[in-house]
C-alpha atoms as a PDB file:
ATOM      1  CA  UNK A   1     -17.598  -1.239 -36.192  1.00  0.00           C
ATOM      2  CA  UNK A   2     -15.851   1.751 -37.451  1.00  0.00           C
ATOM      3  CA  UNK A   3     -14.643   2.596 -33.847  1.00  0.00           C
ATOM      4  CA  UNK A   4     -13.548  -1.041 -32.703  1.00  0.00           C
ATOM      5  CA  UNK A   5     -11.478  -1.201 -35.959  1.00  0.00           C
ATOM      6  CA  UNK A   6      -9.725   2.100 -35.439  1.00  0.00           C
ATOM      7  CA  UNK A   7      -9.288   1.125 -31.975  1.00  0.00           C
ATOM      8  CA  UNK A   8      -7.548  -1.969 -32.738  1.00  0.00           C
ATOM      9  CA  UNK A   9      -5.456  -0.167 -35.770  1.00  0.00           C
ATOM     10  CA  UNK A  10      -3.826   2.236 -33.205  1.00  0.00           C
ATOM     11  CA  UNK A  11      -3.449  -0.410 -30.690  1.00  0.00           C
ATOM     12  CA  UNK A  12      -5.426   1.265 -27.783  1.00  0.00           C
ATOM     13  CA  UNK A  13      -6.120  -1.202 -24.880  1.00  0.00           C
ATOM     14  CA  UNK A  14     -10.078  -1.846 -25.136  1.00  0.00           C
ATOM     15  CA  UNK A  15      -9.927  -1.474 -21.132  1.00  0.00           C
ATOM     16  CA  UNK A  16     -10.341   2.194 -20.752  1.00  0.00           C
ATOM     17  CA  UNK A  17      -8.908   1.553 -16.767  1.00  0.00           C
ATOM     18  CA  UNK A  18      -5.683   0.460 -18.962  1.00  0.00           C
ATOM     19  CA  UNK A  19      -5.408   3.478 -20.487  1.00  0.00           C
ATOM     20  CA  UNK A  20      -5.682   5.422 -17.322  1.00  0.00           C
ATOM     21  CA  UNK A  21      -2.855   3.536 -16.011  1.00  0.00           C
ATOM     22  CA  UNK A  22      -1.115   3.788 -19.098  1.00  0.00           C
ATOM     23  CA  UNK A  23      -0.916   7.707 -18.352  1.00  0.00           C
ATOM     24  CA  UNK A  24       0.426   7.368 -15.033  1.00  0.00           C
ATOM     25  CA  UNK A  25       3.090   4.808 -16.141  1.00  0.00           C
ATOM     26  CA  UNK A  26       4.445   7.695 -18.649  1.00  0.00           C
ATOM     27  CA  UNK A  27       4.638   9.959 -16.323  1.00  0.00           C
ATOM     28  CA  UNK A  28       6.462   7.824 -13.834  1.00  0.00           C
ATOM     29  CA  UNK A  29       9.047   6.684 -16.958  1.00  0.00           C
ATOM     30  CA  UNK A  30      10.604  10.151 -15.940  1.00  0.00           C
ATOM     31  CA  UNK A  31      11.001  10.089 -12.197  1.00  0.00           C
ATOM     32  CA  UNK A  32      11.536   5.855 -11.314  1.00  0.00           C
ATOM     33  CA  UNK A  33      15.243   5.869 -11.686  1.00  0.00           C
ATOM     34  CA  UNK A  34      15.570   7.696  -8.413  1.00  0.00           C
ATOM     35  CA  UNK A  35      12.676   6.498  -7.109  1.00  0.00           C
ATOM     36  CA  UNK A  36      14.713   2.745  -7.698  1.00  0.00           C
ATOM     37  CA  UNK A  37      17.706   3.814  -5.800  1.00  0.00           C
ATOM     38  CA  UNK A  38      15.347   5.090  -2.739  1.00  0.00           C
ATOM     39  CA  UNK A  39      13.845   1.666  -3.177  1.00  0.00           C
ATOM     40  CA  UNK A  40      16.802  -0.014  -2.389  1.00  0.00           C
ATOM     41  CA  UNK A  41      18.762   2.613  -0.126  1.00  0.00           C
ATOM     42  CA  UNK A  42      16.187   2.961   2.412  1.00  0.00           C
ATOM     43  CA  UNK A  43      15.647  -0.575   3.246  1.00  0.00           C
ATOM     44  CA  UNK A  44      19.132  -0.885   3.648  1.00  0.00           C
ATOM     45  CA  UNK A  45      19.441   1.916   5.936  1.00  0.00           C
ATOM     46  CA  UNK A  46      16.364   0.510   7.326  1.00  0.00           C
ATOM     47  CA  UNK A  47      17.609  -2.733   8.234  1.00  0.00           C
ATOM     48  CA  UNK A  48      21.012  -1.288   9.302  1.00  0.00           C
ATOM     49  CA  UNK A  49      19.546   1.175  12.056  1.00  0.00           C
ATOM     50  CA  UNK A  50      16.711  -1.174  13.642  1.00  0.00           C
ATOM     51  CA  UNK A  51      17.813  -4.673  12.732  1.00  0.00           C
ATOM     52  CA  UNK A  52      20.949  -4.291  13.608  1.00  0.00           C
ATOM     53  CA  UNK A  53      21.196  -1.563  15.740  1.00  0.00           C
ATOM     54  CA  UNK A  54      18.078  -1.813  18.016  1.00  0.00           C
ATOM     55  CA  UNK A  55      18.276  -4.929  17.542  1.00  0.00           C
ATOM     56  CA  UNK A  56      21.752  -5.546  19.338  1.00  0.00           C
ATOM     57  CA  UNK A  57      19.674  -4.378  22.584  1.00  0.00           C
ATOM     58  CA  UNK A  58      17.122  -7.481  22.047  1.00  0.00           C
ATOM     59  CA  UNK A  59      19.180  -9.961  23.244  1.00  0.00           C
ATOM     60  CA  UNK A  60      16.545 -12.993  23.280  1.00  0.00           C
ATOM     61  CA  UNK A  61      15.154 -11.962  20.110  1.00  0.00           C
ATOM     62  CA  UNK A  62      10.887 -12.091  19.986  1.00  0.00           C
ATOM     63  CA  UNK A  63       9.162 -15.218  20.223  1.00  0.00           C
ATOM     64  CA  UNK A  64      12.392 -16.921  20.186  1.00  0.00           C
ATOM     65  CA  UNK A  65      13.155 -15.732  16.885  1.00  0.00           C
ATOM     66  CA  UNK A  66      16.179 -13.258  16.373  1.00  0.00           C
ATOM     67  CA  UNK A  67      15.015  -9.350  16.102  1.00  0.00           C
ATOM     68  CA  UNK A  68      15.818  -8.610  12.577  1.00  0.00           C
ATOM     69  CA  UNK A  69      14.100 -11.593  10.877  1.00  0.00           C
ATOM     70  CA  UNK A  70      11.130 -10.695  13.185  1.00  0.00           C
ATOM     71  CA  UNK A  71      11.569  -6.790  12.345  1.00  0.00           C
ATOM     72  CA  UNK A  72      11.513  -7.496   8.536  1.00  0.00           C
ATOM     73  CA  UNK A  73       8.235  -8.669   7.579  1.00  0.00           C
ATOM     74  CA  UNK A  74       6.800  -5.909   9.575  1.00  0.00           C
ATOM     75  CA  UNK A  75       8.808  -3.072   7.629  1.00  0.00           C
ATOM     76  CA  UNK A  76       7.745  -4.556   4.453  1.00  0.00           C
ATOM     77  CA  UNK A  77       3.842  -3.717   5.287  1.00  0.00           C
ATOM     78  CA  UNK A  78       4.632  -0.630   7.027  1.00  0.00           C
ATOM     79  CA  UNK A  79       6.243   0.195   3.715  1.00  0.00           C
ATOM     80  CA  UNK A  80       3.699  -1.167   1.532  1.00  0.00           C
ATOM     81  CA  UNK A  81       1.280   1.107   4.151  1.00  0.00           C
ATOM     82  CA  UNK A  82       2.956   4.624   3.735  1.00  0.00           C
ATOM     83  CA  UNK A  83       3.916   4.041  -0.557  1.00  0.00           C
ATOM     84  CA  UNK A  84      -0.160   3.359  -0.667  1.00  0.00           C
ATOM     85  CA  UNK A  85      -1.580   6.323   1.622  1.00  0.00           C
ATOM     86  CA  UNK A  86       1.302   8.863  -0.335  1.00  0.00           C
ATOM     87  CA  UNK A  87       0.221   7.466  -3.433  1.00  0.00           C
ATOM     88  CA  UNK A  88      -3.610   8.321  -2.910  1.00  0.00           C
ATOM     89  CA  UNK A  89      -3.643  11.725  -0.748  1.00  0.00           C
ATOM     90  CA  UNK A  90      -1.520  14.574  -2.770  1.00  0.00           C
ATOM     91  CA  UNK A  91      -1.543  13.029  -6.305  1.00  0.00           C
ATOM     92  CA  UNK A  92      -5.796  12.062  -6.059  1.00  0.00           C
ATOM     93  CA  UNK A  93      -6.537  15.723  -4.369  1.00  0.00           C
ATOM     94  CA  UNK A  94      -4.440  17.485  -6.779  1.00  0.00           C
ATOM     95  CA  UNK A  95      -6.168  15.794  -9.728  1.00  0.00           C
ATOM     96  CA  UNK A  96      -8.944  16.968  -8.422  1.00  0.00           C
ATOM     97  CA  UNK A  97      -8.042  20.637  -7.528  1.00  0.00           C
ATOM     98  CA  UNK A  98      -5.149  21.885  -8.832  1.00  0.00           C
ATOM     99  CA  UNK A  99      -4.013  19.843 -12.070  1.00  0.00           C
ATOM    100  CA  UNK A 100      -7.618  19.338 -12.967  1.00  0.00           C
ATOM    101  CA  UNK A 101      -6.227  15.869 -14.500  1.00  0.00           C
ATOM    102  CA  UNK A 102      -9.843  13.835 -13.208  1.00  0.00           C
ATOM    103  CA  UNK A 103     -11.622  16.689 -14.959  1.00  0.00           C
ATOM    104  CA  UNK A 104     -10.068  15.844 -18.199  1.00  0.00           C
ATOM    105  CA  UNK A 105     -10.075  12.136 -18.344  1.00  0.00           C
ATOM    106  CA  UNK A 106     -14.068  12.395 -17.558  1.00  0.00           C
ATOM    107  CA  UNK A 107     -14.171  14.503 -20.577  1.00  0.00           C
ATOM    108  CA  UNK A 108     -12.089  11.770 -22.546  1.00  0.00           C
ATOM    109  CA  UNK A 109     -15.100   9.976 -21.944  1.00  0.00           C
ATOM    110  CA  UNK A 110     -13.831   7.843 -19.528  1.00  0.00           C
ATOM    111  CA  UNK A 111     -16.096   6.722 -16.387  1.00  0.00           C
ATOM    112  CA  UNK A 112     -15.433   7.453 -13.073  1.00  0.00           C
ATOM    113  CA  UNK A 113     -15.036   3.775 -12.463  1.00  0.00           C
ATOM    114  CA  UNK A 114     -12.564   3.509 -15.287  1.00  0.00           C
ATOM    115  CA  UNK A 115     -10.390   6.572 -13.512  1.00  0.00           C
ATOM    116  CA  UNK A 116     -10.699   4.868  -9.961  1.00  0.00           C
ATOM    117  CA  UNK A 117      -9.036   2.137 -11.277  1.00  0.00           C
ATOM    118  CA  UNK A 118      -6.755   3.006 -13.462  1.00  0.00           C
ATOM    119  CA  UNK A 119      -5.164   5.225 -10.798  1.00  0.00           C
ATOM    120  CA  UNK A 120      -5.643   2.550  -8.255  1.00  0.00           C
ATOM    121  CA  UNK A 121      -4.082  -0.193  -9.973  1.00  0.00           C
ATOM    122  CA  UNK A 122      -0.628   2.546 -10.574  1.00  0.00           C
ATOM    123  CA  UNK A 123      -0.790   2.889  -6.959  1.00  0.00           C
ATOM    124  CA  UNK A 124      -0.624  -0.936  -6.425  1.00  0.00           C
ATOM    125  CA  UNK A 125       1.942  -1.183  -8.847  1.00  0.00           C
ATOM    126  CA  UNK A 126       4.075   1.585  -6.777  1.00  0.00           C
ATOM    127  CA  UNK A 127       3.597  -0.069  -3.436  1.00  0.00           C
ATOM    128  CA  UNK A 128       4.028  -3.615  -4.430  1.00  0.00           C
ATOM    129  CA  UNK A 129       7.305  -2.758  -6.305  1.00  0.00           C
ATOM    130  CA  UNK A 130       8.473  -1.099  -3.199  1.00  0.00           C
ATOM    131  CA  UNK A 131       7.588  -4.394  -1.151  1.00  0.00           C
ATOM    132  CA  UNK A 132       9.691  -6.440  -3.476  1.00  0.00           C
ATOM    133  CA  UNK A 133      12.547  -4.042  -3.318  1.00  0.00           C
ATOM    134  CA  UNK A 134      12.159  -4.397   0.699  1.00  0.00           C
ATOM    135  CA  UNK A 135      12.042  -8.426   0.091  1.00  0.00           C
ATOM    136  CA  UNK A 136      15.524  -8.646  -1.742  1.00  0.00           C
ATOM    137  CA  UNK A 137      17.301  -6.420   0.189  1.00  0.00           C
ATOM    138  CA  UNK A 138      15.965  -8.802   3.159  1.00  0.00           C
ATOM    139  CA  UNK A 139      16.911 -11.555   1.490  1.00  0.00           C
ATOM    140  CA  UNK A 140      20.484 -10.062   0.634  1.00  0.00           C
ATOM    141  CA  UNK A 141      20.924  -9.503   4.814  1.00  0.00           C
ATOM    142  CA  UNK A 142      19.281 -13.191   5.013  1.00  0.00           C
ATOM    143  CA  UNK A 143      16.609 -12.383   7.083  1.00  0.00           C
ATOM    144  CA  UNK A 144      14.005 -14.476   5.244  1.00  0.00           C
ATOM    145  CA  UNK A 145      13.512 -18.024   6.856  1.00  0.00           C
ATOM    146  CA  UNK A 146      10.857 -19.554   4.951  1.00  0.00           C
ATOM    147  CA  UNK A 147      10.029 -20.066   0.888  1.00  0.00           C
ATOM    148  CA  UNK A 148       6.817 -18.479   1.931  1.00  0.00           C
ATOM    149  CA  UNK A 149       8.345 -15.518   1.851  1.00  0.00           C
ATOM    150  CA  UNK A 150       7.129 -15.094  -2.281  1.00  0.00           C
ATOM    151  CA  UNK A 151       3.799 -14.661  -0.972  1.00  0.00           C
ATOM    152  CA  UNK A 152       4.421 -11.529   0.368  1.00  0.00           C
ATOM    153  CA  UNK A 153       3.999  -9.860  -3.360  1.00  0.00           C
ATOM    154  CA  UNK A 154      -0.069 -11.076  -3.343  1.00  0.00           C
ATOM    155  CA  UNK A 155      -0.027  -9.825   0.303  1.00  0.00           C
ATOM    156  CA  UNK A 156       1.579  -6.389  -0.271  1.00  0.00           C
ATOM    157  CA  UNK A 157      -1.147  -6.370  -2.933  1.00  0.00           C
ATOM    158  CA  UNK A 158      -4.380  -6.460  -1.088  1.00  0.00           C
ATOM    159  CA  UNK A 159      -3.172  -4.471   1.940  1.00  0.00           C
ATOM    160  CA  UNK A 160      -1.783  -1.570  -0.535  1.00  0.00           C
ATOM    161  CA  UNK A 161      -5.608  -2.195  -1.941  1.00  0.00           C
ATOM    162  CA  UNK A 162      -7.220  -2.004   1.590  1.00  0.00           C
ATOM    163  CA  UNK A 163      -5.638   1.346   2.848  1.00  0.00           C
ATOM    164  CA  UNK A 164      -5.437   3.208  -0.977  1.00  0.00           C
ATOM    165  CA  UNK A 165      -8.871   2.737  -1.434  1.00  0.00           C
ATOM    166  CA  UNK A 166     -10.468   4.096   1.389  1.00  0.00           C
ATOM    167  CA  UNK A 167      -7.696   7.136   1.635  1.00  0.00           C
ATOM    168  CA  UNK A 168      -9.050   7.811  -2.704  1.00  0.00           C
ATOM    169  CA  UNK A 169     -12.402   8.806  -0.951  1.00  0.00           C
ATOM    170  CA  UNK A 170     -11.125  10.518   1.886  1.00  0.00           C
ATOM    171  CA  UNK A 171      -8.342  12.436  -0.835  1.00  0.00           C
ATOM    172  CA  UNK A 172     -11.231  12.967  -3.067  1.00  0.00           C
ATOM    173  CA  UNK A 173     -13.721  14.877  -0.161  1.00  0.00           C
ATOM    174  CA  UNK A 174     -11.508  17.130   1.721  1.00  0.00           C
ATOM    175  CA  UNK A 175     -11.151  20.830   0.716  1.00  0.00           C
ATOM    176  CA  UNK A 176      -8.169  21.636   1.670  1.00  0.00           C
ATOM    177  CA  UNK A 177      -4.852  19.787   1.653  1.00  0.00           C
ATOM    178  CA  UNK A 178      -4.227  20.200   5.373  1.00  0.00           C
ATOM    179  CA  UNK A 179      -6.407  17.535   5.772  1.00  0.00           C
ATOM    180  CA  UNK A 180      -4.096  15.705   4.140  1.00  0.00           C
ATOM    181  CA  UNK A 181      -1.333  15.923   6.347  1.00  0.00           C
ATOM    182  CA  UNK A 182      -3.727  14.976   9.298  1.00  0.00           C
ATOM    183  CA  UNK A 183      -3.986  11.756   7.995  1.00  0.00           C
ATOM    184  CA  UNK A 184      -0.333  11.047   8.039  1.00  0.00           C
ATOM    185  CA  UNK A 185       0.023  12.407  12.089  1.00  0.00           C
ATOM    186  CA  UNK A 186      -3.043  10.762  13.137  1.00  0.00           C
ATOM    187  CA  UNK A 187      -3.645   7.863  11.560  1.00  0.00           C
ATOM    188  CA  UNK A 188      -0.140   6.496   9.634  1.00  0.00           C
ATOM    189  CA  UNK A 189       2.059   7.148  12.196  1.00  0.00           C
ATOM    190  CA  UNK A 190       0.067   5.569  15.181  1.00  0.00           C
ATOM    191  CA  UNK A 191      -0.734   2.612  12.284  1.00  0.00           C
ATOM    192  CA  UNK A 192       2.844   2.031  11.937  1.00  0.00           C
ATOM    193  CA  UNK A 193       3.940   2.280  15.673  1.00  0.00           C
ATOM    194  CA  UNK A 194       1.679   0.140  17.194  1.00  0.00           C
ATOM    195  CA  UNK A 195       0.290  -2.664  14.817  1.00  0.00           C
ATOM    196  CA  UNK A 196       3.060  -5.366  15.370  1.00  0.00           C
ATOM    197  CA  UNK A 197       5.845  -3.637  13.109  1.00  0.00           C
ATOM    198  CA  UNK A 198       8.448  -2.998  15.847  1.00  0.00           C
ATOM    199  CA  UNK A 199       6.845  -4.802  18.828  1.00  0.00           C
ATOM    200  CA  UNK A 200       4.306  -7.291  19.455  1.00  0.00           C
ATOM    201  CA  UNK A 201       0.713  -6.102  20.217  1.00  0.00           C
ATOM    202  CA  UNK A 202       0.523  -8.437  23.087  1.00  0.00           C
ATOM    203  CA  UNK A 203       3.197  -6.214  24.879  1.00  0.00           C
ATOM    204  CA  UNK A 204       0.756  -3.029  24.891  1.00  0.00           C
ATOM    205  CA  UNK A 205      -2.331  -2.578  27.462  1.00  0.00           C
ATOM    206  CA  UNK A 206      -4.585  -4.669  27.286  1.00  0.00           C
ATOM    207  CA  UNK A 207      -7.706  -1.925  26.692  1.00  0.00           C
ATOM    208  CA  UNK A 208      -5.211  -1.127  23.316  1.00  0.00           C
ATOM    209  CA  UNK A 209      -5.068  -4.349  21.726  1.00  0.00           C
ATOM    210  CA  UNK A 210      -8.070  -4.072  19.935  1.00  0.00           C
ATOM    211  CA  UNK A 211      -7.058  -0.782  18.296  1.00  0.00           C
ATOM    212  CA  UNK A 212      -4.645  -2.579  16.797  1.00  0.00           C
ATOM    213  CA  UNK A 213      -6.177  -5.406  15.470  1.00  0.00           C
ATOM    214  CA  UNK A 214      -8.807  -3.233  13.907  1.00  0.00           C
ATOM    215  CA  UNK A 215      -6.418  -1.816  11.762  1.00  0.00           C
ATOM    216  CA  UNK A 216      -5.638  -3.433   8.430  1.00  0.00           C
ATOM    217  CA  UNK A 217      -2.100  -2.684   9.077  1.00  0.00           C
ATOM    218  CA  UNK A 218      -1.816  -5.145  11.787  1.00  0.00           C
ATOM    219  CA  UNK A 219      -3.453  -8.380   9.697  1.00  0.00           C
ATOM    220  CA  UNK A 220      -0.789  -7.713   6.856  1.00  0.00           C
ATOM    221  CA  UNK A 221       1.948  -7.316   9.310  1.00  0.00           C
ATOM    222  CA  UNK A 222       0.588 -10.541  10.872  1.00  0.00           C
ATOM    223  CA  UNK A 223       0.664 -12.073   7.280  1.00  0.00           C
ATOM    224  CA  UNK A 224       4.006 -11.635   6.215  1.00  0.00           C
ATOM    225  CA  UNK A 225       5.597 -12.291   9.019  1.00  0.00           C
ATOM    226  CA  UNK A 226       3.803 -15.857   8.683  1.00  0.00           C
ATOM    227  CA  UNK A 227       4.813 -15.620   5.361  1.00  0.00           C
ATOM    228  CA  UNK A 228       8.553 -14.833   5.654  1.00  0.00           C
ATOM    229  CA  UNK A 229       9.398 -17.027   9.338  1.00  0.00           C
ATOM    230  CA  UNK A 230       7.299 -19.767   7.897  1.00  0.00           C
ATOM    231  CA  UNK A 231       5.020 -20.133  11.289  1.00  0.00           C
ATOM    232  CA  UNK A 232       0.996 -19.600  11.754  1.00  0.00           C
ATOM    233  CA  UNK A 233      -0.452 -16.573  11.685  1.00  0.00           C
ATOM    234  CA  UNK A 234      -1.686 -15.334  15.309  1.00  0.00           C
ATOM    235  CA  UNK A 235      -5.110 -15.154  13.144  1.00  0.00           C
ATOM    236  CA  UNK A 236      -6.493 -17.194  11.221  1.00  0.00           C
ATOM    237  CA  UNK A 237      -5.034 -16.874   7.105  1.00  0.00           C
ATOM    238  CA  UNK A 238      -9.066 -16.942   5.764  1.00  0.00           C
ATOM    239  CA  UNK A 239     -10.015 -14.262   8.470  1.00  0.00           C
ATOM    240  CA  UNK A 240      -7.054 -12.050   7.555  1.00  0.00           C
ATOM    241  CA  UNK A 241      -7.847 -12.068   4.002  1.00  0.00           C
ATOM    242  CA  UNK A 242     -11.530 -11.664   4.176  1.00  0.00           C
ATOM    243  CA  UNK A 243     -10.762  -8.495   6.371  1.00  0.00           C
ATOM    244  CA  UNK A 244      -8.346  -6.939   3.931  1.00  0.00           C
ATOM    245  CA  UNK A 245     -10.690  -7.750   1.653  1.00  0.00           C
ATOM    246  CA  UNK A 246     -13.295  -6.303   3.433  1.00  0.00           C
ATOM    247  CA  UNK A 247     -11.905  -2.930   3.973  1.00  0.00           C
ATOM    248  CA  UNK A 248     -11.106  -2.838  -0.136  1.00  0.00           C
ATOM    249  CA  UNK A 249     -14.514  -3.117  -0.977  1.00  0.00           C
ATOM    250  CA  UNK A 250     -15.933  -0.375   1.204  1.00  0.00           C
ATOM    251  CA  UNK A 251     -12.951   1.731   0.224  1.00  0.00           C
ATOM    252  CA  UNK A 252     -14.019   0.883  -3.548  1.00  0.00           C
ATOM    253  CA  UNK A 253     -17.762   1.798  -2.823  1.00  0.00           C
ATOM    254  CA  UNK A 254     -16.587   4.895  -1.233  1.00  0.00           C
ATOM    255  CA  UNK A 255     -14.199   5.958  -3.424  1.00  0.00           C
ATOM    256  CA  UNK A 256     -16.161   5.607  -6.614  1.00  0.00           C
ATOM    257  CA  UNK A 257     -19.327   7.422  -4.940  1.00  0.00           C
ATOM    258  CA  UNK A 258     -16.774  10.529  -4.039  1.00  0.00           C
ATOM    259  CA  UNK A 259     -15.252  10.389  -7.638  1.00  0.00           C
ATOM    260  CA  UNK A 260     -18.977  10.225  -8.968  1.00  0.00           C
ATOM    261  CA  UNK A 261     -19.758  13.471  -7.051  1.00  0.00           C
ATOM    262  CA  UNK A 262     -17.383  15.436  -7.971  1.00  0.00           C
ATOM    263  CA  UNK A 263     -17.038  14.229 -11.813  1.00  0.00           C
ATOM    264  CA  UNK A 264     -20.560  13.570 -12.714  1.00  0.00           C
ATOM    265  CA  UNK A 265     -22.259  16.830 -13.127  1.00  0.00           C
END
């Protein structure tokens, strides 16, 4: 009784993960006025140099739609993709080897679950602020053609969910850093150049295609553009979801059993 009342007296959340993410917001309160103007500069610059200026050479547009309102929706998940895997790789291995911060909040006590998700739901905070930066600069260059486009935000959510929590377990396991960096060659950069961003799938070899649609890149890509032209998916919506879905909960699992192995003694 004694500890519920001093809890409430000092106005402590009673959700531990709340308090974890409570520590990474402070942090952030010093570093997200230039992380704001990034925000907003880069999808200009974004939308400048391939909407406009690849996309002069695309004369018929894709799928009879004009380049940069076809572009857009893929940028936004790309985005959402690389704010999510930078999010979990440095800051997650350096908690655990250099600033020790995991080590601490264990000893707090807080559970490992509690510090997977407090640190996961900062993440999703960072990546689905970044896709709604990316949505009204679109909107400013008016490349959104549908009021669907304000589902994007729930999208951007589970897809941010479905990469960061697998790359927690794989930032959690590694020794070194240079592992790290790995990633980011071999697995965000081929993500983001061939899972629909920039060009349709159905343009690469056929033997490729299914690379791509294994990825969970290529189902949010497929969602917001939906979402932001207003047409079907080439997927189904239910299938999409269960599969971003599906790749959260395995990252979850395997997140939470590497946090467990290094934290629980």
């Amino acid at each position: 009784m004694t500890t519920v009342t001093g809890r409430a007296a000092t106005g402590l959340p009673r959700v531990p993960a709340v308090t974890v993410f409570a520590h990474y917001l402070v942090n952030y309160r010093r570093t997200w006025r230039a992380g704001v103007f990034s925000s907003f500069l880069l999808p200009v610059l974004t939308l400048v140099g391939f909407g406009y200026g690849v996309g002069a050479y695309v004369d018929q547009g894709v799928d009879g739609v004009p380049y940069l309102p076809w572009l857009v929706p893929g940028l936004i998940a790309s985005t959402v993709l690389q704010v999510a895997v930078a999010e979990s790789t440095w800051p997650v291995h350096s908690n655990f080897k250099w600033v020790r911060t995991y080590h601490a909040q264990v000893a707090a006590p807080l559970r490992s679950a509690d510090i997977v998700a407090g640190h996961l739901v900062f993440v999703l905070f960072r990546a689905v602020t970044s896709a709604l930066a990316f949505l009204l600069v679109a909107a400013a260059f008016g490349a959104l053609r549908s009021p669907w486009a304000v589902a994007v935000p729930p999208i951007a959510l589970l897809l941010g969910l479905a990469v960061a929590a697998p790359v927690f377990a794989f930032s959690a396991r590694v020794p070194s850093d240079s592992y790290l960096a790995l990633l980011f060659r071999f697995a965000v950069i081929p993500m983001t150049l061939f899972s629909g961003v920039f060009f349709p799938v159905e343009s690469m070899p056929a033997g490729l295609r299914p690379i791509a649609w294994a990825t969970p890149l290529w189902h949010g890509v497929d969602l917001c553009r939906a979402a932001t032209l207003g047409v079907e998916p080439r997927w189904s919506v239910t299938g999409h979801l269960l599969y971003l879905a599906a790749w959260a909960g395995v990252g979850w699992w395997l997140a939470l059993r590497a946090f467990r192995r290094q934290l629980v003694v």
